[in-house]
PDB file of N, CA and C in Angstrom:
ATOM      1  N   UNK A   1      17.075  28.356 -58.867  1.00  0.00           N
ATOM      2  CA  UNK A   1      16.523  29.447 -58.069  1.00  0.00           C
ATOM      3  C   UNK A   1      16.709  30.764 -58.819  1.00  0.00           C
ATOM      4  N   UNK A   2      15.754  31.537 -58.896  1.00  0.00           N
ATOM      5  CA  UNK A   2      15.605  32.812 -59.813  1.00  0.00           C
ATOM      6  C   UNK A   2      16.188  33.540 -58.425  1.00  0.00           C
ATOM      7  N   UNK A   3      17.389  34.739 -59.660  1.00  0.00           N
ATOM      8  CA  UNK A   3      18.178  35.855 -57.972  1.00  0.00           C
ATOM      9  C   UNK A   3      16.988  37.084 -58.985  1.00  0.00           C
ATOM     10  N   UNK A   4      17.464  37.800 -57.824  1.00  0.00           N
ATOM     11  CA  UNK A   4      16.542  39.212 -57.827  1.00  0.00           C
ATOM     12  C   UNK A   4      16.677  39.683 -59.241  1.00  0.00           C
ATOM     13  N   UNK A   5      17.998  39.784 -59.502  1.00  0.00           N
ATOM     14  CA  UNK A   5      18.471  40.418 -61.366  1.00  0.00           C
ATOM     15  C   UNK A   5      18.081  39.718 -62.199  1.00  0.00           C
ATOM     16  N   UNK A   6      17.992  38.667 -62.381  1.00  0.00           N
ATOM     17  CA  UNK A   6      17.131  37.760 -63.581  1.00  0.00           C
ATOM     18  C   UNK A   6      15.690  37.992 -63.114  1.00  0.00           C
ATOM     19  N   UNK A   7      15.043  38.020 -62.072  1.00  0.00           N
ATOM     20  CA  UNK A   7      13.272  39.008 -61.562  1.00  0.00           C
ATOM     21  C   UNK A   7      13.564  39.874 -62.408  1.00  0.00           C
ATOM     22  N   UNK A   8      14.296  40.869 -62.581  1.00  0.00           N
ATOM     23  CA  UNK A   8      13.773  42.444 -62.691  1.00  0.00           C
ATOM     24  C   UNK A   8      13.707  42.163 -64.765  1.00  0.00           C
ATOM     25  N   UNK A   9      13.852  41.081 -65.197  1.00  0.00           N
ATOM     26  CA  UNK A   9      13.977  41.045 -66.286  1.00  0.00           C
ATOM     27  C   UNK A   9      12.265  40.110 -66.780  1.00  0.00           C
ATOM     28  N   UNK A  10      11.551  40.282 -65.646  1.00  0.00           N
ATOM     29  CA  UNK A  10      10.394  39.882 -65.961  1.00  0.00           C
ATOM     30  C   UNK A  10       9.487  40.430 -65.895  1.00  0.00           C
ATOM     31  N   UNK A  11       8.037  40.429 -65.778  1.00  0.00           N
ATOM     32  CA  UNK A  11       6.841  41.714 -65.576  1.00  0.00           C
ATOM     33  C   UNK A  11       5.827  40.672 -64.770  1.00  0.00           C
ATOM     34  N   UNK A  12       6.486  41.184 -63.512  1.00  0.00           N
ATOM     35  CA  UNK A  12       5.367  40.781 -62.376  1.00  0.00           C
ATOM     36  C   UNK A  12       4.201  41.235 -62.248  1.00  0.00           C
ATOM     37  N   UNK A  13       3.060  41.064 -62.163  1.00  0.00           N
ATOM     38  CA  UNK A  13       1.497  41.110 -62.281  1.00  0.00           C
ATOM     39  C   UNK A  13       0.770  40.523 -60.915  1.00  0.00           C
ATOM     40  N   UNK A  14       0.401  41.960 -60.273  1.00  0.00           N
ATOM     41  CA  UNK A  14      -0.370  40.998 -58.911  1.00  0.00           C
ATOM     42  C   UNK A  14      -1.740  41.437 -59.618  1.00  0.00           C
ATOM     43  N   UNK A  15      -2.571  40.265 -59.516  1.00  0.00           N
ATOM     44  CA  UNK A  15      -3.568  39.907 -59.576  1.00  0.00           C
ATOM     45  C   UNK A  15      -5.032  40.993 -58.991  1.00  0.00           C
ATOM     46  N   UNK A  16      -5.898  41.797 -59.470  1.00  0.00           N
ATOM     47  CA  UNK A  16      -6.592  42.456 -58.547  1.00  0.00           C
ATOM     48  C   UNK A  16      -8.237  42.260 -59.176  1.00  0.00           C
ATOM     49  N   UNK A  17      -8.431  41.191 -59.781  1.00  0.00           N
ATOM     50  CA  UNK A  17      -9.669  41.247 -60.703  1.00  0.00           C
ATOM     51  C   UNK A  17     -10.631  40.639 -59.090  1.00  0.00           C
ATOM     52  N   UNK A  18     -12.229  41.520 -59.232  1.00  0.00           N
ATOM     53  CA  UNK A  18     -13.134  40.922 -58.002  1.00  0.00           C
ATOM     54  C   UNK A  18     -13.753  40.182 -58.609  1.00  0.00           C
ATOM     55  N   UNK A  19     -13.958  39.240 -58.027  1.00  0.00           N
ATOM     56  CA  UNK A  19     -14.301  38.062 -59.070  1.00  0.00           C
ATOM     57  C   UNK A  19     -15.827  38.087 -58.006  1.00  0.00           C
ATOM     58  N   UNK A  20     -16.605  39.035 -57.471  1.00  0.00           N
ATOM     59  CA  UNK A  20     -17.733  39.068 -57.350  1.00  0.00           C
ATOM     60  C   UNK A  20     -18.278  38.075 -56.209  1.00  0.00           C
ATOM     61  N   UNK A  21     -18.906  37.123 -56.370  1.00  0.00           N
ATOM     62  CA  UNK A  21     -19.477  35.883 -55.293  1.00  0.00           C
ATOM     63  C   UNK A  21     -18.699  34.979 -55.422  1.00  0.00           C
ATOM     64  N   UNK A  22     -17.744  34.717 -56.157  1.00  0.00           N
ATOM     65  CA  UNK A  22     -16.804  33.973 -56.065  1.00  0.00           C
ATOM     66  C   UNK A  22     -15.313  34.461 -55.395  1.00  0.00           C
ATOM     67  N   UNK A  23     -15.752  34.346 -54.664  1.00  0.00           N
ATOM     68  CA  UNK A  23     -14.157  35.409 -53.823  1.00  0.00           C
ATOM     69  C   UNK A  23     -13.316  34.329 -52.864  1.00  0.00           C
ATOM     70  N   UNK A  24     -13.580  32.860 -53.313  1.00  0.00           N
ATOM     71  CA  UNK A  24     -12.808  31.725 -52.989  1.00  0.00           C
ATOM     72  C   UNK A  24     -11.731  31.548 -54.317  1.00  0.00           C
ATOM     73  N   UNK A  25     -11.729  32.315 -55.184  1.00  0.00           N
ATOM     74  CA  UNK A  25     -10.982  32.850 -56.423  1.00  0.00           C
ATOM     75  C   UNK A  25      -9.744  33.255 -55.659  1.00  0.00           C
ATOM     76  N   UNK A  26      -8.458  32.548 -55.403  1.00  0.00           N
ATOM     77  CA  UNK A  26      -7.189  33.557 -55.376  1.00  0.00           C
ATOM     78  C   UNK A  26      -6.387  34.350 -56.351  1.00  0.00           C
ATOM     79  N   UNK A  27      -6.573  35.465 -55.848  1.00  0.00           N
ATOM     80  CA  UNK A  27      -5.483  36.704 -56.857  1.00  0.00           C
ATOM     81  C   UNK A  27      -4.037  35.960 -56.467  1.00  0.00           C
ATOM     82  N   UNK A  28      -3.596  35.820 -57.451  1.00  0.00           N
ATOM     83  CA  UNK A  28      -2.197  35.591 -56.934  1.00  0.00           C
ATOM     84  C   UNK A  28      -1.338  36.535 -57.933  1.00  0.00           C
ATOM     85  N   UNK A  29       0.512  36.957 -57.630  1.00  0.00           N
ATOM     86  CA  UNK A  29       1.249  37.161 -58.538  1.00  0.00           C
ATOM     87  C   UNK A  29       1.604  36.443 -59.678  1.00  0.00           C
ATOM     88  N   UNK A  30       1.291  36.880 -60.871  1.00  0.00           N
ATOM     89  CA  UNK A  30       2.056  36.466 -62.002  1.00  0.00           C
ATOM     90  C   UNK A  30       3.529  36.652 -62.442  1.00  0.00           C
ATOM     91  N   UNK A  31       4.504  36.052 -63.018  1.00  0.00           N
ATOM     92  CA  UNK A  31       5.516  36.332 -63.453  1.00  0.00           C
ATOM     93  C   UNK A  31       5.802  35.884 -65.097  1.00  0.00           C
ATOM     94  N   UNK A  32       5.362  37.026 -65.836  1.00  0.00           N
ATOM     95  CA  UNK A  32       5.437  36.761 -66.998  1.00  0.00           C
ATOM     96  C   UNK A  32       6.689  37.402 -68.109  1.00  0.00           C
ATOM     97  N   UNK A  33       6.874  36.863 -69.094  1.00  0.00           N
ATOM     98  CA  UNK A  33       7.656  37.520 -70.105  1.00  0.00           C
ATOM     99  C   UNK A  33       6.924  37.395 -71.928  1.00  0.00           C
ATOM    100  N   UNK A  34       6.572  38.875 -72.119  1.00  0.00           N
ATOM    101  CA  UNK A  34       6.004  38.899 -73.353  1.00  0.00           C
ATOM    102  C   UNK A  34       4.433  38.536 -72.832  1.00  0.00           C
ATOM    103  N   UNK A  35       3.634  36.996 -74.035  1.00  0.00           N
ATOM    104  CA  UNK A  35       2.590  36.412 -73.584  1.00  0.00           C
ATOM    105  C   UNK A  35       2.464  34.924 -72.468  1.00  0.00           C
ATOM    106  N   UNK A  36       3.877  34.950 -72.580  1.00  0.00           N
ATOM    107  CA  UNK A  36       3.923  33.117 -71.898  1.00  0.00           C
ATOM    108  C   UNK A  36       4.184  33.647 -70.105  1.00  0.00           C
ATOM    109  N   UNK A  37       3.401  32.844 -69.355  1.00  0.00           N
ATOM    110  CA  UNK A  37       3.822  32.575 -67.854  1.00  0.00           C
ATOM    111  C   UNK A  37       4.669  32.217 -67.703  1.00  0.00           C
ATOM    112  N   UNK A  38       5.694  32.682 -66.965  1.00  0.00           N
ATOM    113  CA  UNK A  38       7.022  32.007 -66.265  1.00  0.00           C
ATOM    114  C   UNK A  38       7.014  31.663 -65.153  1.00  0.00           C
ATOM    115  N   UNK A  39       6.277  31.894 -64.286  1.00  0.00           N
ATOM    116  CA  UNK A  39       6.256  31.702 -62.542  1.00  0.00           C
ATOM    117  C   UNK A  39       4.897  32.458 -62.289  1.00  0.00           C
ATOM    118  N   UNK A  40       4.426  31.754 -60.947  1.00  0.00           N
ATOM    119  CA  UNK A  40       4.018  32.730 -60.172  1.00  0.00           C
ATOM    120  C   UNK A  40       4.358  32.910 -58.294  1.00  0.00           C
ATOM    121  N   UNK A  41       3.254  33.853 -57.563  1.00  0.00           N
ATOM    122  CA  UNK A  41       3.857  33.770 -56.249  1.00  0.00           C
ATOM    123  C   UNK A  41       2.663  33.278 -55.631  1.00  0.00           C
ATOM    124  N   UNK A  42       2.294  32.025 -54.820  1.00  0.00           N
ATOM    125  CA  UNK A  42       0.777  32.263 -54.880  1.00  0.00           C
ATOM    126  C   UNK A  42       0.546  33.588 -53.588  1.00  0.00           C
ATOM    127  N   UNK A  43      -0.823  33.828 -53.251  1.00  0.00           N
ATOM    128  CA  UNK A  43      -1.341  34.708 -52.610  1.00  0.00           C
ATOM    129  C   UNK A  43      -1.115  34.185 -51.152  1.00  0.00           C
ATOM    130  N   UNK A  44      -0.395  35.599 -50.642  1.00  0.00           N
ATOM    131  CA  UNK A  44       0.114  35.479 -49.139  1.00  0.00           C
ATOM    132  C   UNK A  44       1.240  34.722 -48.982  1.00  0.00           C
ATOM    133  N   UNK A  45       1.910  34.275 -49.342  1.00  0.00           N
ATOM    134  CA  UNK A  45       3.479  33.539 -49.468  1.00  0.00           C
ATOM    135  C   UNK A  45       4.581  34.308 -50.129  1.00  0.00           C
ATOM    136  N   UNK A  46       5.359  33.978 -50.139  1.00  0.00           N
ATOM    137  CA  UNK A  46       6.657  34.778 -50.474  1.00  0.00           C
ATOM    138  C   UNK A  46       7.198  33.634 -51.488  1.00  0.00           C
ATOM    139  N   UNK A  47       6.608  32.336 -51.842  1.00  0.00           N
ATOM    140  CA  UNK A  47       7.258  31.319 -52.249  1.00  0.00           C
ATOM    141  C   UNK A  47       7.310  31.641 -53.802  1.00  0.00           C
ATOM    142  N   UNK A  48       8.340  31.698 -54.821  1.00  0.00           N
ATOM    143  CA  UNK A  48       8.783  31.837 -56.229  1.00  0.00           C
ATOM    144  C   UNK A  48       8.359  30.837 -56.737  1.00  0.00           C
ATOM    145  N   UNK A  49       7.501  29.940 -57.498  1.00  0.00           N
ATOM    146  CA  UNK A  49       7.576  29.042 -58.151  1.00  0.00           C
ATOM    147  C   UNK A  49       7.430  29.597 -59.461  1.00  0.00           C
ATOM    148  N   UNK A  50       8.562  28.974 -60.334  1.00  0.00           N
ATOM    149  CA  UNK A  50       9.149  28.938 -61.396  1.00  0.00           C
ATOM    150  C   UNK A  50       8.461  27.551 -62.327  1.00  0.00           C
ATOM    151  N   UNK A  51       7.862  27.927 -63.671  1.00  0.00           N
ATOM    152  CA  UNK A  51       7.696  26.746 -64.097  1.00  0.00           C
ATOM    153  C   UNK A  51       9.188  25.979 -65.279  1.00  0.00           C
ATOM    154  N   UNK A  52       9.183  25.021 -65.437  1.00  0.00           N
ATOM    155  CA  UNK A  52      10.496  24.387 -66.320  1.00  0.00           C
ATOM    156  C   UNK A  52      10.581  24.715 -67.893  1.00  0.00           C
ATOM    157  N   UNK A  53       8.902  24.655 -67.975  1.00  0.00           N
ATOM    158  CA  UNK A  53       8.488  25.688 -69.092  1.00  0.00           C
ATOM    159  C   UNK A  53       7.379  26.113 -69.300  1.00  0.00           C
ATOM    160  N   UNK A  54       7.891  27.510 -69.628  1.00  0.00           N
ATOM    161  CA  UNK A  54       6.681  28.571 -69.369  1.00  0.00           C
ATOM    162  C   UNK A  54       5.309  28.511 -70.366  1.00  0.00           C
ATOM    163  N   UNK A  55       4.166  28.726 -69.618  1.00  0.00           N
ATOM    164  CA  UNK A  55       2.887  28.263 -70.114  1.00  0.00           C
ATOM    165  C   UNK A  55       2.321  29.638 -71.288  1.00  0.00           C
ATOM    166  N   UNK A  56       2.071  28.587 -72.560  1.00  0.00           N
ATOM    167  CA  UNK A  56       1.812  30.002 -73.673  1.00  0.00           C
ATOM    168  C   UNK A  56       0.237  29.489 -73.711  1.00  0.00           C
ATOM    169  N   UNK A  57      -0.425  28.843 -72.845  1.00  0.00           N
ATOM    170  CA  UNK A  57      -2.068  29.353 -72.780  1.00  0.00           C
ATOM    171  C   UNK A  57      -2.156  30.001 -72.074  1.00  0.00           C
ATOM    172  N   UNK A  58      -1.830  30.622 -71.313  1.00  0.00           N
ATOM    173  CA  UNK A  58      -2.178  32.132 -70.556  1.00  0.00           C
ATOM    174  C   UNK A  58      -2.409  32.857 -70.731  1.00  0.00           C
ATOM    175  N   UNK A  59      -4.152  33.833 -70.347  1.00  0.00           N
ATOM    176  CA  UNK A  59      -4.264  34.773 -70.757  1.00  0.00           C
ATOM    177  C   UNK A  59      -4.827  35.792 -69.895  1.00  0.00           C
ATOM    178  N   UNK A  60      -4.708  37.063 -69.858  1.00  0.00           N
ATOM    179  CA  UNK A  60      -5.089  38.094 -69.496  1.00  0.00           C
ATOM    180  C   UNK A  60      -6.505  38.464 -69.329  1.00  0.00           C
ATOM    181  N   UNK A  61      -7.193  38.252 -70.175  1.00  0.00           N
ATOM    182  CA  UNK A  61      -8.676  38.601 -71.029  1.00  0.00           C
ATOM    183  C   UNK A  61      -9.512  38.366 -69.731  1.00  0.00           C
ATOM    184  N   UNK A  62     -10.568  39.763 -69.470  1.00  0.00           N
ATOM    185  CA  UNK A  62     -11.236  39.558 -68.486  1.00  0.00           C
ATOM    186  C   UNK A  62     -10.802  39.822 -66.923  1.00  0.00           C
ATOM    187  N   UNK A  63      -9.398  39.810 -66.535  1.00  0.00           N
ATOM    188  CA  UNK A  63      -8.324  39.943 -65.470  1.00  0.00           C
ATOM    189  C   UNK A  63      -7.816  41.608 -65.805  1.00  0.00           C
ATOM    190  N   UNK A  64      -7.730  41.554 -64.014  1.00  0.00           N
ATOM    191  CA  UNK A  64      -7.262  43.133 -63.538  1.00  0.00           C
ATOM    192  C   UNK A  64      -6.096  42.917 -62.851  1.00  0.00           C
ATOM    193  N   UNK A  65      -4.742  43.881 -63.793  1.00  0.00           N
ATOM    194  CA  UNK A  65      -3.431  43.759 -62.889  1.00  0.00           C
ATOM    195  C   UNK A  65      -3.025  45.043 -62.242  1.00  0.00           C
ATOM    196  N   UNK A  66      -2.211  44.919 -61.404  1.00  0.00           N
ATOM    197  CA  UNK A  66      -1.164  46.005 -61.431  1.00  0.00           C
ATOM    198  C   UNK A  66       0.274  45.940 -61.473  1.00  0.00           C
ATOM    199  N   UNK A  67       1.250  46.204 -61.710  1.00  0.00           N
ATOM    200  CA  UNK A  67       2.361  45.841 -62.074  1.00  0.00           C
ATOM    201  C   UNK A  67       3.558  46.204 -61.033  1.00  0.00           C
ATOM    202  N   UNK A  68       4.721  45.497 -60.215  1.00  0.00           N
ATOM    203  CA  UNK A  68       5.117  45.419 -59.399  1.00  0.00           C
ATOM    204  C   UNK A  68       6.752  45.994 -59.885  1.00  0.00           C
ATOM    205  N   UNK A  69       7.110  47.232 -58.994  1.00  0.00           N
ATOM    206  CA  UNK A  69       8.168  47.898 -59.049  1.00  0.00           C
ATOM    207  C   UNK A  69       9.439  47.400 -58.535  1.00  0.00           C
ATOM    208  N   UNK A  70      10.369  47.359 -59.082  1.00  0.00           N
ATOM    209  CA  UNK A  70      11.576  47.122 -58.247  1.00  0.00           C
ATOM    210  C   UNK A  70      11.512  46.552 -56.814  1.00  0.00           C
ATOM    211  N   UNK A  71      11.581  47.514 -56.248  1.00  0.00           N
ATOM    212  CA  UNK A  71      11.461  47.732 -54.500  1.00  0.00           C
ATOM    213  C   UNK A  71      10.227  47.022 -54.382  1.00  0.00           C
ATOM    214  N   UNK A  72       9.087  46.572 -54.593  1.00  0.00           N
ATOM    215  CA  UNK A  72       7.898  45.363 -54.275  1.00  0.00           C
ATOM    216  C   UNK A  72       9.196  43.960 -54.641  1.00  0.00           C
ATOM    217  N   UNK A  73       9.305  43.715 -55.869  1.00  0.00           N
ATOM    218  CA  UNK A  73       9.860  42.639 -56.532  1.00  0.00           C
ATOM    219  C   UNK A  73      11.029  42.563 -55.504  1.00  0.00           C
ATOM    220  N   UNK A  74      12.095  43.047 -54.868  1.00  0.00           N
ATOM    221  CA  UNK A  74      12.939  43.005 -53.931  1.00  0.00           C
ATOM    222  C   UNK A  74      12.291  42.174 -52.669  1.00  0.00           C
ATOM    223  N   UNK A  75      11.512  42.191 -51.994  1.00  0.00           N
ATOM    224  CA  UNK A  75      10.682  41.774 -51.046  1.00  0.00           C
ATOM    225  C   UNK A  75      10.401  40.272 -51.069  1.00  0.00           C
ATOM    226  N   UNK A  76      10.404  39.994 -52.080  1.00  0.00           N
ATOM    227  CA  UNK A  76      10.117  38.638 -52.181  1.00  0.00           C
ATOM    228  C   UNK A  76      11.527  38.019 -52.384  1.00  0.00           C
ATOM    229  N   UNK A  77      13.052  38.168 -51.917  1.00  0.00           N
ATOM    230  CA  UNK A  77      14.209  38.293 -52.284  1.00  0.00           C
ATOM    231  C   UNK A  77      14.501  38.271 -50.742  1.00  0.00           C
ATOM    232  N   UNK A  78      14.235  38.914 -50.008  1.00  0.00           N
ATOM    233  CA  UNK A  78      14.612  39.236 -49.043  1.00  0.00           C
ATOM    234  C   UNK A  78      14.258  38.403 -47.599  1.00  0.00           C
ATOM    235  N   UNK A  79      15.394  37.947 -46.901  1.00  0.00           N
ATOM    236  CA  UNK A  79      15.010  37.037 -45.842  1.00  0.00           C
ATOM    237  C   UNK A  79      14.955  36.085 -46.292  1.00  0.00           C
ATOM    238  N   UNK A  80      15.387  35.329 -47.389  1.00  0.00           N
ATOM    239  CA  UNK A  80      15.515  33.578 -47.642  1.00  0.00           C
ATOM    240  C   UNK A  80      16.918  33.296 -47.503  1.00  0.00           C
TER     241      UNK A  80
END
């Protein structure tokens, strides 16, 4: 189980690209370090999934983020 202090050592990415007529597309949170995926949160859940090892085909290209502060990243910490 990832605690909040090993989070803040990652670069969370919520998802905001409109993917147009396809809007059965979920934005979800990313949890990345550097280029490789480490986790994500899916969309509308609070649930952390962590992968065992982190995915280095992942890419950005074409995708709209914004990047999640402390106090967001806390939230998903809170109440389990």
């Amino acid at each position: 189980m990832l605690t909040f202090d090993e989070a803040c050592h990652y670069l969370w990415r919520e998802e905001t690209t409109d993917w147009g007529k396809h809007d059965y597309v979920p934005n979800h949170i990313y949890i990345t370090k550097g280029a490789t995926l480490a986790g994500y949160v899916p969309r509308g859940t609070k649930d952390i999934i962590m992968y065992e090892t982190p995915l280095k085909t992942w890419s950005v290209s074409r995708r709209k983020f914004r990047k999640l502060n402390r106090k967001e990243i806390r939230t998903y910490f809170e109440n389990k």
